[in-house]
N, C-alpha and C. Protein backbone atom coordinates (compact mmCIF):
# COMPACT_ATOMS: atom_id res chain seq x y z
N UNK A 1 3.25 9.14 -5.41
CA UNK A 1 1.84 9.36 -5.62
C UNK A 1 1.61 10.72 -6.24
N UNK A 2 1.12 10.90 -7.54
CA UNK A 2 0.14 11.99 -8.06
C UNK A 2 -0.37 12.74 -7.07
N UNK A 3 -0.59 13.88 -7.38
CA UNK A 3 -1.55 15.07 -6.74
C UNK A 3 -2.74 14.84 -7.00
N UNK A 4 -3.67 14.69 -5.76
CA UNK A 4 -4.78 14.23 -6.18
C UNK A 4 -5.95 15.42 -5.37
N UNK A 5 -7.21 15.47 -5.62
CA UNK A 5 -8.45 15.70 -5.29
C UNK A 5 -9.05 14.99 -4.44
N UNK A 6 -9.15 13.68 -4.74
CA UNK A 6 -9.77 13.08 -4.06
C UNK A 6 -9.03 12.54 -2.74
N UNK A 7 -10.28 13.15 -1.26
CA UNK A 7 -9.47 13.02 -0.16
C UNK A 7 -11.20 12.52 0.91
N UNK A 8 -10.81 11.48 1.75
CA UNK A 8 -11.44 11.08 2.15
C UNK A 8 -11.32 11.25 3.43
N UNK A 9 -11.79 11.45 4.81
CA UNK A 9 -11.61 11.28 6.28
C UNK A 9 -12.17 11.08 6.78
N UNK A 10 -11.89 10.72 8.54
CA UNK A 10 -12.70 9.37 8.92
C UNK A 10 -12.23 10.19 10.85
N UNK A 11 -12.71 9.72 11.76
CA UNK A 11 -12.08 9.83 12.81
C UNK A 11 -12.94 9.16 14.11
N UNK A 12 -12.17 8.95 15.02
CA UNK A 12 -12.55 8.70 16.22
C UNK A 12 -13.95 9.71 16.52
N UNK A 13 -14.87 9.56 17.15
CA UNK A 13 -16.27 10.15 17.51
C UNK A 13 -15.28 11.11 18.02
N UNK A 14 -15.98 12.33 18.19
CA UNK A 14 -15.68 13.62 18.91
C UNK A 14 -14.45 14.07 19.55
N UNK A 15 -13.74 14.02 17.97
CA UNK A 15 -12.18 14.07 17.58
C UNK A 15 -12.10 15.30 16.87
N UNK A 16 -13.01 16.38 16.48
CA UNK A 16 -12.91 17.02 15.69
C UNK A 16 -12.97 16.96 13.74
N UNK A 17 -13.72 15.82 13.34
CA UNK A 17 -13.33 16.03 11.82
C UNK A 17 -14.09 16.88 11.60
N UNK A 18 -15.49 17.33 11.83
CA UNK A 18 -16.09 18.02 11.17
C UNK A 18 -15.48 19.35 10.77
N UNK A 19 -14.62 19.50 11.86
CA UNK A 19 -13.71 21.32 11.88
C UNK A 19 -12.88 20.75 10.85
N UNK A 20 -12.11 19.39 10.92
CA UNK A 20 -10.81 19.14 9.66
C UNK A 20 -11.16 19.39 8.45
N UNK A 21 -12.68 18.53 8.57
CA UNK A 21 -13.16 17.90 6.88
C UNK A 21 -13.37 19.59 6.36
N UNK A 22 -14.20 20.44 7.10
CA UNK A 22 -14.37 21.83 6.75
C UNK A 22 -13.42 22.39 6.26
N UNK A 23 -11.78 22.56 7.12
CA UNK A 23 -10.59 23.28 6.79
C UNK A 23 -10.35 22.75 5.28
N UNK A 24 -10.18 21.91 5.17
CA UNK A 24 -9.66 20.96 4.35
C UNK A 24 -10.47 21.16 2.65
N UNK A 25 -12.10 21.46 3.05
CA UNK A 25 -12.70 21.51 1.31
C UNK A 25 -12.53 22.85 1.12
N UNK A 26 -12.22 23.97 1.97
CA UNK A 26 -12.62 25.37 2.00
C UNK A 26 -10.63 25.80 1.63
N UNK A 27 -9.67 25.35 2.12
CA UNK A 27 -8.72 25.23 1.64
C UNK A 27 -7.98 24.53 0.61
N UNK A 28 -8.42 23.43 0.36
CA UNK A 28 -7.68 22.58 -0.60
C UNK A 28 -8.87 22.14 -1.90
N UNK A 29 -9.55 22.30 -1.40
CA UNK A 29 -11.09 21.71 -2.40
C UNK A 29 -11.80 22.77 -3.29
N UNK A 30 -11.80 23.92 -2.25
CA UNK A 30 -12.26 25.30 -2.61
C UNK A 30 -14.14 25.03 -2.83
N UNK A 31 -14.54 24.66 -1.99
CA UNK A 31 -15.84 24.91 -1.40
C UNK A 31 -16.22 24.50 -0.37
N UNK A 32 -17.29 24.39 0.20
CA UNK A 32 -18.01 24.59 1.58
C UNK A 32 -18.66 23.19 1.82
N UNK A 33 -18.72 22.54 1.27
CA UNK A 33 -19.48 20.95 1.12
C UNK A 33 -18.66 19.85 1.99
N UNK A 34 -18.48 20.30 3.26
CA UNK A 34 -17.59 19.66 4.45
C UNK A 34 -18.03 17.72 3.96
N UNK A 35 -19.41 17.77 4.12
CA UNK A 35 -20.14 16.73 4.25
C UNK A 35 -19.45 15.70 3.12
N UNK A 36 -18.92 16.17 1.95
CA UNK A 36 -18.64 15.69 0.55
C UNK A 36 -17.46 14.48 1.19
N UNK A 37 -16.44 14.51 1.78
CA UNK A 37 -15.28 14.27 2.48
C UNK A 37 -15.30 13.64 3.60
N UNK A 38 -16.86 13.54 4.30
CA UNK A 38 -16.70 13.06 5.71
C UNK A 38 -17.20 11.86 5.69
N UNK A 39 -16.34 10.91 6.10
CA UNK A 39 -17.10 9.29 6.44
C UNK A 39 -17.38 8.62 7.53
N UNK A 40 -17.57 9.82 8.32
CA UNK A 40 -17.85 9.41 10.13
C UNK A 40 -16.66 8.57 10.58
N UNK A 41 -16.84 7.05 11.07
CA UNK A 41 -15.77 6.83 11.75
C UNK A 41 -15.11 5.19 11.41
N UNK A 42 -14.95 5.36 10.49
CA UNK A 42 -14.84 4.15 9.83
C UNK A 42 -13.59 3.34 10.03
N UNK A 43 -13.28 1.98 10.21
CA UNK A 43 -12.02 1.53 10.45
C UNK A 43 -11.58 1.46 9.07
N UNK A 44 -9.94 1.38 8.91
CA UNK A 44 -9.19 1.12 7.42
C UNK A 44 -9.50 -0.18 7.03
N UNK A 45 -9.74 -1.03 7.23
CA UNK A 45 -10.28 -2.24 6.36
C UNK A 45 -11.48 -1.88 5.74
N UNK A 46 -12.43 -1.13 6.35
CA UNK A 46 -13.62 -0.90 5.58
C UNK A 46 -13.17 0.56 4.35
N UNK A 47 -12.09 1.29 4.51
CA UNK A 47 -12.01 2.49 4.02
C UNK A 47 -11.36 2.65 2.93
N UNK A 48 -10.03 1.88 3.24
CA UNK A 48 -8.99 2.00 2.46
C UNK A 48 -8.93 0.88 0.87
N UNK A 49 -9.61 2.00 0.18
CA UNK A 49 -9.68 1.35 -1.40
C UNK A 49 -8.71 1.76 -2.44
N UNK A 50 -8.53 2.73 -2.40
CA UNK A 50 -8.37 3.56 -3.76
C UNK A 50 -6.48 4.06 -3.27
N UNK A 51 -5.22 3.19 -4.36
CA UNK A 51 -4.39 3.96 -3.98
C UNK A 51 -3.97 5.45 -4.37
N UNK A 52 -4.78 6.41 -4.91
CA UNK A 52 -4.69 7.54 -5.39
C UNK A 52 -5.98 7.89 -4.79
N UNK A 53 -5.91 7.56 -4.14
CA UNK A 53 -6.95 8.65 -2.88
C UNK A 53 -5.89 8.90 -1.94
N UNK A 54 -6.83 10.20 -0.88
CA UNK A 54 -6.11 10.26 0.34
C UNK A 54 -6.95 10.31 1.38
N UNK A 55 -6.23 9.69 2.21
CA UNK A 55 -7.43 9.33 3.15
C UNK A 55 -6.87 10.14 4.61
N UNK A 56 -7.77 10.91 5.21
CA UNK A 56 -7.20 11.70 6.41
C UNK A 56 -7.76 10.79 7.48
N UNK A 57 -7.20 10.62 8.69
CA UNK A 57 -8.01 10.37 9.84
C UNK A 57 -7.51 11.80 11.02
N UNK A 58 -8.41 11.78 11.48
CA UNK A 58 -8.16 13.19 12.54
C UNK A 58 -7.94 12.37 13.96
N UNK A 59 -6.89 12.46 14.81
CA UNK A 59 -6.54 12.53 15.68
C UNK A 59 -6.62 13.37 16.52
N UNK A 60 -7.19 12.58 17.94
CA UNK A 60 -7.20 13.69 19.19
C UNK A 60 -7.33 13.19 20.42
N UNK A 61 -6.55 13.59 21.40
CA UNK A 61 -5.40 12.81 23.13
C UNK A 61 -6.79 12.47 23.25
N UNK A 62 -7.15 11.67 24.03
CA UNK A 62 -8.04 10.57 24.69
C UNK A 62 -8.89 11.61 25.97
N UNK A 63 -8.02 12.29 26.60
CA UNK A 63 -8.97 12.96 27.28
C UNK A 63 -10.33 13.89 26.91
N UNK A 64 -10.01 14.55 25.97
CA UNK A 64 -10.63 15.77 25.42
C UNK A 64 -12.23 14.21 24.73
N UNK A 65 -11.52 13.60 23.64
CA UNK A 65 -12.24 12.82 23.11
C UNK A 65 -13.74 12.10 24.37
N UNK A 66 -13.14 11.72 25.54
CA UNK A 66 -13.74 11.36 26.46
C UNK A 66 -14.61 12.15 27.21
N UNK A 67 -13.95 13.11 27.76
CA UNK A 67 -15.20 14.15 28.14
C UNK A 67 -16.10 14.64 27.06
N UNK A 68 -15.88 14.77 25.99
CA UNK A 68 -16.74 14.89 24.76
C UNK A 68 -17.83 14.12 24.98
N UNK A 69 -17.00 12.98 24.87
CA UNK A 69 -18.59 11.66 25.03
C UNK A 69 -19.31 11.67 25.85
N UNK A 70 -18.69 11.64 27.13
CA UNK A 70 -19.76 11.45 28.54
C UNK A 70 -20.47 13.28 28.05
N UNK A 71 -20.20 13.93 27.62
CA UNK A 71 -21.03 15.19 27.87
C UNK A 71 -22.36 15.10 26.69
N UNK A 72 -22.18 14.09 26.03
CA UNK A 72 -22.59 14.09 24.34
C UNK A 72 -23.31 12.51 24.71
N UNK A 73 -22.93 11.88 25.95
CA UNK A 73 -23.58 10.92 25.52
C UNK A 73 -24.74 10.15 25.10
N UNK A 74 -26.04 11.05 25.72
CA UNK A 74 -26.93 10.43 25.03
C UNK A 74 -27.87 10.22 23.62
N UNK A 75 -26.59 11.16 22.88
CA UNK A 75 -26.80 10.81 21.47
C UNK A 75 -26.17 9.56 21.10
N UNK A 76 -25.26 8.82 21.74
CA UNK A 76 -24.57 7.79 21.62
C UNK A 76 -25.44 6.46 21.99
N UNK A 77 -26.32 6.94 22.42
CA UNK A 77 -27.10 6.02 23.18
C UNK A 77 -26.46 5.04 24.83
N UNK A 78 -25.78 6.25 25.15
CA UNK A 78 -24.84 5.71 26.25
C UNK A 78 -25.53 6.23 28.04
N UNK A 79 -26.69 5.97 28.18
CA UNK A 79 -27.72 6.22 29.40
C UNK A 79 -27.42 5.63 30.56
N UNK A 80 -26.64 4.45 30.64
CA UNK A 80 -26.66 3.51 31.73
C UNK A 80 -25.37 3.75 32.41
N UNK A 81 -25.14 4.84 32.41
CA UNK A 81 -24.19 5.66 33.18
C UNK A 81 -24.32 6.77 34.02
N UNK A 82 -23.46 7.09 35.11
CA UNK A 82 -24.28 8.20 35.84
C UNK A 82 -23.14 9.63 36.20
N UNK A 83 -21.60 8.83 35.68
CA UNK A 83 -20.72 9.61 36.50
C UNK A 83 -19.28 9.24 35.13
N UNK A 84 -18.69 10.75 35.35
CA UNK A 84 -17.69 10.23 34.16
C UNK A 84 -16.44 9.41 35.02
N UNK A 85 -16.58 8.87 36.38
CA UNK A 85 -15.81 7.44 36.33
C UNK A 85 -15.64 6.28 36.11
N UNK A 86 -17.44 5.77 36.25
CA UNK A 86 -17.71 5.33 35.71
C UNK A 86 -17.95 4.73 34.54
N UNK A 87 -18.56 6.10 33.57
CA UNK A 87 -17.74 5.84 32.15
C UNK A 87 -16.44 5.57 31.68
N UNK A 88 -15.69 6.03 32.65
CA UNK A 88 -14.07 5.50 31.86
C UNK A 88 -13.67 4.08 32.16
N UNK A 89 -14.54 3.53 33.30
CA UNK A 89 -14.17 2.01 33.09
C UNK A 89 -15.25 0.92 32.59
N UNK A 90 -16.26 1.59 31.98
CA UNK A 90 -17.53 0.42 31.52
C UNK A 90 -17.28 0.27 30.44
N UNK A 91 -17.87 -0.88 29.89
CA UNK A 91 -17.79 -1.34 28.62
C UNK A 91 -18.77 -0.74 27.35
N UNK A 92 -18.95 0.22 26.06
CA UNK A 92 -19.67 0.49 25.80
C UNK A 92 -20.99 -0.27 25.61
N UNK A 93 -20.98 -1.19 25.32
CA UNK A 93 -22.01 -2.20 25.26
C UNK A 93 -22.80 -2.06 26.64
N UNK A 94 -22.15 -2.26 27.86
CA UNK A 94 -22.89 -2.23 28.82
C UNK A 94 -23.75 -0.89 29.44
N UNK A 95 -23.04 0.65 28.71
CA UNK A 95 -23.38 1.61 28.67
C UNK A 95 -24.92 1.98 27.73
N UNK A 96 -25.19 1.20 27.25
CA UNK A 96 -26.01 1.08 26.37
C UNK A 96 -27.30 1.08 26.84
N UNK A 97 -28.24 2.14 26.57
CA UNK A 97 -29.38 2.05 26.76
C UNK A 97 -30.19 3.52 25.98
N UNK A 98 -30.38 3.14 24.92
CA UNK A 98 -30.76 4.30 24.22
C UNK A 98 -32.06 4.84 24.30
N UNK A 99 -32.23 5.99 24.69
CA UNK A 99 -33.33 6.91 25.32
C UNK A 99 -33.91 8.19 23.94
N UNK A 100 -35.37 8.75 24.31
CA UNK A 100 -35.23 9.69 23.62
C UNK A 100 -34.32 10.65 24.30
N UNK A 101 -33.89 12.08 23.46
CA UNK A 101 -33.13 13.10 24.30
C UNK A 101 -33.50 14.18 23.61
N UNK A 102 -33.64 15.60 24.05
CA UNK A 102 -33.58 16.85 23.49
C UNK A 102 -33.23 17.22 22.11
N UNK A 103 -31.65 16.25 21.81
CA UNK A 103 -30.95 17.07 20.73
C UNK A 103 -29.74 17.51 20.83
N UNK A 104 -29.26 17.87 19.85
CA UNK A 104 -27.91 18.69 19.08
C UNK A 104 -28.02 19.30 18.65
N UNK A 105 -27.27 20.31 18.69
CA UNK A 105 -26.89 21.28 17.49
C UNK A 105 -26.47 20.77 16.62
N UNK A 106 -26.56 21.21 15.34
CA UNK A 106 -25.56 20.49 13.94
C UNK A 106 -25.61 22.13 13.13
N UNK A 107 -24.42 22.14 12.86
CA UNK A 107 -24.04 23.07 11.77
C UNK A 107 -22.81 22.84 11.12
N UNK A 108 -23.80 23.42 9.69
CA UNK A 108 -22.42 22.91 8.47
C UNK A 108 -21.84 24.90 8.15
N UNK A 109 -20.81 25.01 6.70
CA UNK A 109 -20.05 25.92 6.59
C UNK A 109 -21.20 27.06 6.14
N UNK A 110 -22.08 26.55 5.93
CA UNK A 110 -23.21 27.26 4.59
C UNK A 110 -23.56 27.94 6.15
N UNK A 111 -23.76 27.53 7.07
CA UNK A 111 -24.23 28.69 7.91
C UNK A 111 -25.54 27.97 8.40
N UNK A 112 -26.05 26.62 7.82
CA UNK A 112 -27.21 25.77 7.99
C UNK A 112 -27.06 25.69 9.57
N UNK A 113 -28.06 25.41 10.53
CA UNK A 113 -28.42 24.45 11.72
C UNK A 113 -29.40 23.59 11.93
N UNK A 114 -29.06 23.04 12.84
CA UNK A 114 -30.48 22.03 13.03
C UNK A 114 -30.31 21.42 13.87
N UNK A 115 -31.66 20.99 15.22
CA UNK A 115 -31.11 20.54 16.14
C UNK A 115 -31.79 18.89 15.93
N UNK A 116 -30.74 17.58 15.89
CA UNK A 116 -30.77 16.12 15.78
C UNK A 116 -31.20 15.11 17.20
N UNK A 117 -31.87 15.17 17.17
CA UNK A 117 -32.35 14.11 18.17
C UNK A 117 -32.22 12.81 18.05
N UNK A 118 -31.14 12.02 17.04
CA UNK A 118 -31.11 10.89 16.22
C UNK A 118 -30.22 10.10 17.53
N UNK A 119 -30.22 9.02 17.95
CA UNK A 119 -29.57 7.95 18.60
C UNK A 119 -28.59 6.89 18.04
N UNK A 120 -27.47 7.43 17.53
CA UNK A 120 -26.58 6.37 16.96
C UNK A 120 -26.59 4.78 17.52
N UNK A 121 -25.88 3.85 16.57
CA UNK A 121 -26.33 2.02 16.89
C UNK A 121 -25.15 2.08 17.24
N UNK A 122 -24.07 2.82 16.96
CA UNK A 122 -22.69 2.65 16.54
C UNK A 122 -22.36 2.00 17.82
N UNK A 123 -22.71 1.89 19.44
CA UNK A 123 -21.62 1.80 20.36
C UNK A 123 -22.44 0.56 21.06
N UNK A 124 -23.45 0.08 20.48
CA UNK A 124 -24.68 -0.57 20.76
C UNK A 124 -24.02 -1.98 21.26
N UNK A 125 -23.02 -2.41 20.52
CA UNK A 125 -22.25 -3.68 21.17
C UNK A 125 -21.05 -3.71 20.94
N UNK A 126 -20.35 -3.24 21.13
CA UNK A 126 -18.69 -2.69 21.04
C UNK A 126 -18.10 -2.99 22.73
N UNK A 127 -17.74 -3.82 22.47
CA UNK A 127 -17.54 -4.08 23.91
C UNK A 127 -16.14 -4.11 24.15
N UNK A 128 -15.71 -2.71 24.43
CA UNK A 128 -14.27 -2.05 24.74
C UNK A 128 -14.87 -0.84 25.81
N UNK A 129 -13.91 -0.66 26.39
CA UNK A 129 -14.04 0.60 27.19
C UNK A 129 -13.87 1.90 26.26
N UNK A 130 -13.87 3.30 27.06
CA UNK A 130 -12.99 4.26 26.30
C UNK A 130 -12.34 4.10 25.66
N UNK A 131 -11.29 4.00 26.80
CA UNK A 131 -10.04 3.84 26.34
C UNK A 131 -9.51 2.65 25.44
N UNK A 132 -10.04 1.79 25.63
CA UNK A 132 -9.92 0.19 24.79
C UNK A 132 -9.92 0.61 23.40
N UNK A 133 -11.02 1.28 22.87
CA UNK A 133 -11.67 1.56 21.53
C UNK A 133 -10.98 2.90 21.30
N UNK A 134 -11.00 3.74 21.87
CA UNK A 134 -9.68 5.05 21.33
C UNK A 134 -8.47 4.24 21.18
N UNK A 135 -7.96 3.49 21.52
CA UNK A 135 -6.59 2.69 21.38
C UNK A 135 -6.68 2.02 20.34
N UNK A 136 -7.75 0.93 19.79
CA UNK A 136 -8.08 -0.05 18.98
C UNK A 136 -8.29 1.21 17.72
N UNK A 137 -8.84 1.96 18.06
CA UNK A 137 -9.28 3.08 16.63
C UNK A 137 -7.90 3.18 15.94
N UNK A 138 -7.28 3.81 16.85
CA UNK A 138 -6.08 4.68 16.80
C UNK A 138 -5.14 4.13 16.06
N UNK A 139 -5.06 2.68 16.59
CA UNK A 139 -3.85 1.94 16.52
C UNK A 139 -3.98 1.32 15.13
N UNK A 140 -5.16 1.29 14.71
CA UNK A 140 -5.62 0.74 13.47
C UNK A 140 -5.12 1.64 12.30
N UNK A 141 -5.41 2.82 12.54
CA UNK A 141 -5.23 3.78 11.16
C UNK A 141 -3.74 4.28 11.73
N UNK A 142 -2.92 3.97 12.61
CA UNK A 142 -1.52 4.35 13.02
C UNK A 142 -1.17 2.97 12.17
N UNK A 143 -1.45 1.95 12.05
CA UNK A 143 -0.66 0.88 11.51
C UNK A 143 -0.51 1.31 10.27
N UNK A 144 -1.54 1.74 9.16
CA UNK A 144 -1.88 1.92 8.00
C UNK A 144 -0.97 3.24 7.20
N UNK A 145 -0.82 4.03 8.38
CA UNK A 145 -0.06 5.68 7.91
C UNK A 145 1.71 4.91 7.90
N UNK A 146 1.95 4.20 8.72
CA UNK A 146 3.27 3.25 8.84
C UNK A 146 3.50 2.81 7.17
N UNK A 147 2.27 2.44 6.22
CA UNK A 147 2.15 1.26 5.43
C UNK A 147 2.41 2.22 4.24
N UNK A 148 1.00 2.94 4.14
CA UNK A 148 0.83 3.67 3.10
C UNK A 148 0.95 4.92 3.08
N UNK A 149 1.80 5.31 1.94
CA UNK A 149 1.93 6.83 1.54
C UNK A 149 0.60 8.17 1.30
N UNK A 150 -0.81 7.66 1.51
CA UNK A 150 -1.68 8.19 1.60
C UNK A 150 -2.52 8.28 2.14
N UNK A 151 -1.94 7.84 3.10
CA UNK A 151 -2.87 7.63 4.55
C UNK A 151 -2.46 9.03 5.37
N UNK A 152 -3.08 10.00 5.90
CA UNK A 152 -2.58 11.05 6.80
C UNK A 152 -3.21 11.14 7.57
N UNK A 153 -2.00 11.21 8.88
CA UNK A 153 -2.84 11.55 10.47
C UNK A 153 -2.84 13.55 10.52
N UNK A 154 -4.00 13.91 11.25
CA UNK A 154 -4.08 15.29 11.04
C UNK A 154 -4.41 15.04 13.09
N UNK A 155 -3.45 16.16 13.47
CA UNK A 155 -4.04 16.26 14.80
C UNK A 155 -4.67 17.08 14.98
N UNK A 156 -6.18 17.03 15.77
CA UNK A 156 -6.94 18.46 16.05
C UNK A 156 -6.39 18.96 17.11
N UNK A 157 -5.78 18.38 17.90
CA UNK A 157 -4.87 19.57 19.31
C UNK A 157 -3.77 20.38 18.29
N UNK A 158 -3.43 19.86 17.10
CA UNK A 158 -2.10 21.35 16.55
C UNK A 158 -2.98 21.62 15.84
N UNK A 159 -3.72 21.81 15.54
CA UNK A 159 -4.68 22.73 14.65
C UNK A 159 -4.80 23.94 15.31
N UNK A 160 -5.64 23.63 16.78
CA UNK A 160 -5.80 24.83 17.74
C UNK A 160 -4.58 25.27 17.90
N UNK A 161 -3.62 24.57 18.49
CA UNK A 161 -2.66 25.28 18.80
C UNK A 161 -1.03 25.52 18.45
N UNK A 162 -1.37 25.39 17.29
CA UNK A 162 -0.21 26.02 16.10
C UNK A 162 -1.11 25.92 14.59
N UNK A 163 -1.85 26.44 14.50
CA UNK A 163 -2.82 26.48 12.86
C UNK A 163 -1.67 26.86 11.96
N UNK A 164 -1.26 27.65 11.72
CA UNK A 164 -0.35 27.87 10.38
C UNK A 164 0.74 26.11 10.47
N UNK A 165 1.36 26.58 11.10
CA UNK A 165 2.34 25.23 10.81
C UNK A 165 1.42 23.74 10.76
N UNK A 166 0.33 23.71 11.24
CA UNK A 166 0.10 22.52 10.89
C UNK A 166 -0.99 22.13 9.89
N UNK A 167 -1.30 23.79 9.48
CA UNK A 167 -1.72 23.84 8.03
C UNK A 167 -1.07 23.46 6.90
N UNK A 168 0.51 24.05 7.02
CA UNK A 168 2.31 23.84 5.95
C UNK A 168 2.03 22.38 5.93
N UNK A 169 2.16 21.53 7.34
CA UNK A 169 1.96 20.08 7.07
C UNK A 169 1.36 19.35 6.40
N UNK A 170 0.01 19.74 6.51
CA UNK A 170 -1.08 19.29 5.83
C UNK A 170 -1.04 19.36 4.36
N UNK A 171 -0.81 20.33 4.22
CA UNK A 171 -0.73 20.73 2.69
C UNK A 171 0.59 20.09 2.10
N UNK A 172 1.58 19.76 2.70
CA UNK A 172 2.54 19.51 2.05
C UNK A 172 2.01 17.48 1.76
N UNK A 173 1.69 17.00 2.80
CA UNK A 173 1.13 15.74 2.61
C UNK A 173 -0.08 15.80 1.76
N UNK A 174 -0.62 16.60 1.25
CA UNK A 174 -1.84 16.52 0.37
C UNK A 174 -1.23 17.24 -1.27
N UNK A 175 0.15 17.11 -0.99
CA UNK A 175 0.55 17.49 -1.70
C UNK A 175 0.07 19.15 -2.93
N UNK A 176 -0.10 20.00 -1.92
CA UNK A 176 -0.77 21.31 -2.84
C UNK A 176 0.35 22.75 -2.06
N UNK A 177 0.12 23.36 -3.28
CA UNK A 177 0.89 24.77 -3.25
C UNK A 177 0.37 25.51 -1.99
N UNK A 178 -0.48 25.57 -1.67
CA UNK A 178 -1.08 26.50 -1.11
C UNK A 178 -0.80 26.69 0.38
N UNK A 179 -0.14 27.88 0.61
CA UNK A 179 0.19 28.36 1.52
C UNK A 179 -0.06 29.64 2.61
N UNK A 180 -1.62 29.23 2.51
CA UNK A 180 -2.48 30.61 3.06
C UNK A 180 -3.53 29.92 3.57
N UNK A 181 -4.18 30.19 4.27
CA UNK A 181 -5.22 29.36 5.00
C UNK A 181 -6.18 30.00 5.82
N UNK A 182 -7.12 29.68 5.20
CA UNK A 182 -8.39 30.33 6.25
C UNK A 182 -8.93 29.44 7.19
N UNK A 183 -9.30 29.52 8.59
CA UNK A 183 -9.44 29.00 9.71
C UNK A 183 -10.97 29.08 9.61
N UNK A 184 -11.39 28.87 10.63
CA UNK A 184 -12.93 28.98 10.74
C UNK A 184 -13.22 28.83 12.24
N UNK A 185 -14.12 29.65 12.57
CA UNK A 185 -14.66 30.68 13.77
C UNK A 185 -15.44 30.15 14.76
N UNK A 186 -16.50 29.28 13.77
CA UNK A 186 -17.99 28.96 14.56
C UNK A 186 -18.03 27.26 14.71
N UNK A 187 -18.39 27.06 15.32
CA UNK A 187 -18.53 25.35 15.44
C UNK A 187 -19.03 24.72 14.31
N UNK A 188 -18.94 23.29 14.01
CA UNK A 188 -19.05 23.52 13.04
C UNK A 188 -19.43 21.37 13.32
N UNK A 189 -20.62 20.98 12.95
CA UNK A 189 -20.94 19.73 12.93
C UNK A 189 -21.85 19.68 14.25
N UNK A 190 -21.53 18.32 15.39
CA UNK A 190 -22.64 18.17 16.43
C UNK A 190 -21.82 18.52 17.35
N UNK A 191 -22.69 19.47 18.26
CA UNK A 191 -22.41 20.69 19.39
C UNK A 191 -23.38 20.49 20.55
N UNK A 192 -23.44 20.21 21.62
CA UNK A 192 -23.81 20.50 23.06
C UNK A 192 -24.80 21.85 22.77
């Protein structure tokens, strides 16, 4: 495969892409337009078009992802819950009861905020647990990185905790020279 530009990513809900998609245009893209790159959370049958694209999905362990949600959930529209044990064994569908709520933070690289009060449909009848649907996500775009040469898994746990080396990685699968990398500080997408 050619060296390409065009790079697309996708991830499990509150997996970290917004921090990837950011690293990723501000290092390899060379601007700030996180948003340009991000396709929320899309499965590879709906994604995977173009074989000279690259398509990232961001990976991240099931726990972190989970307390994310139950803390985040009622932007999910996930109300009919009361306790995160609960949440780890209900079905999203049955979690379902979408309310108004306060809000989010949202911030992009430009330094923009804004707080979103918007109620995603996304989990509205998905009838998997957590864990069911982190597995089913996972296992979907793990089949595809098996298949195709431009498919890349990026983990957000080695990001935090080895950034240079799993910057070398990255870059070497996105095939680019560049071997310097600027990190980024401030949160960066939807925030508590």
């Amino acid at each position: 495969m050619k060296k390409s530009k065009e790079i697309a990513l996708t991830a499990h809900q509150r997996s970290g892409s917004h921090y990837v998609a950011a690293l990723i245009t501000i290092n390899f893209l060379g601007h700030k337009n996180h948003g340009s790159i991000h396709h929320n959370h899309i499965l590879p049958n709906r994604m995977l078009k173009k074989d000279s694209k690259f398509y990232v999905y961001v990976w991240r362990e099931f726990d972190g992802i989970a307390k994310s949600m139950f803390t985040m959930r009622k932007t999910f529209g996930l109300n009919n819950v009361k306790n995160f044990e609960t949440f780890l064994k209900s079905r999203y569908c049955d979690m379902w009861d979408p309310q108004k709520h306060d809000g989010v933070k949202v911030a992009d690289l430009r330094g923009n905020s804004r707080t979103d009060d918007y109620v995603t449909q996304f989990f509205r009848n998905r009838q998997y647990t957590p864990k069911e649907w982190w597995e089913f996500y996972y296992g979907s775009w793990d089949r595809q990185a098996m298949k195709r040469k431009n498919v890349i898994k990026v983990s957000y746990n080695d990001l935090l905790n080895n950034f240079e080396k799993a910057m070398i990685e990255l870059a070497i699968k996105l095939k680019s020279e560049n071997r310097t990398f600027q990190n980024i500080d401030k949160k960066i997408g939807w925030n508590v």
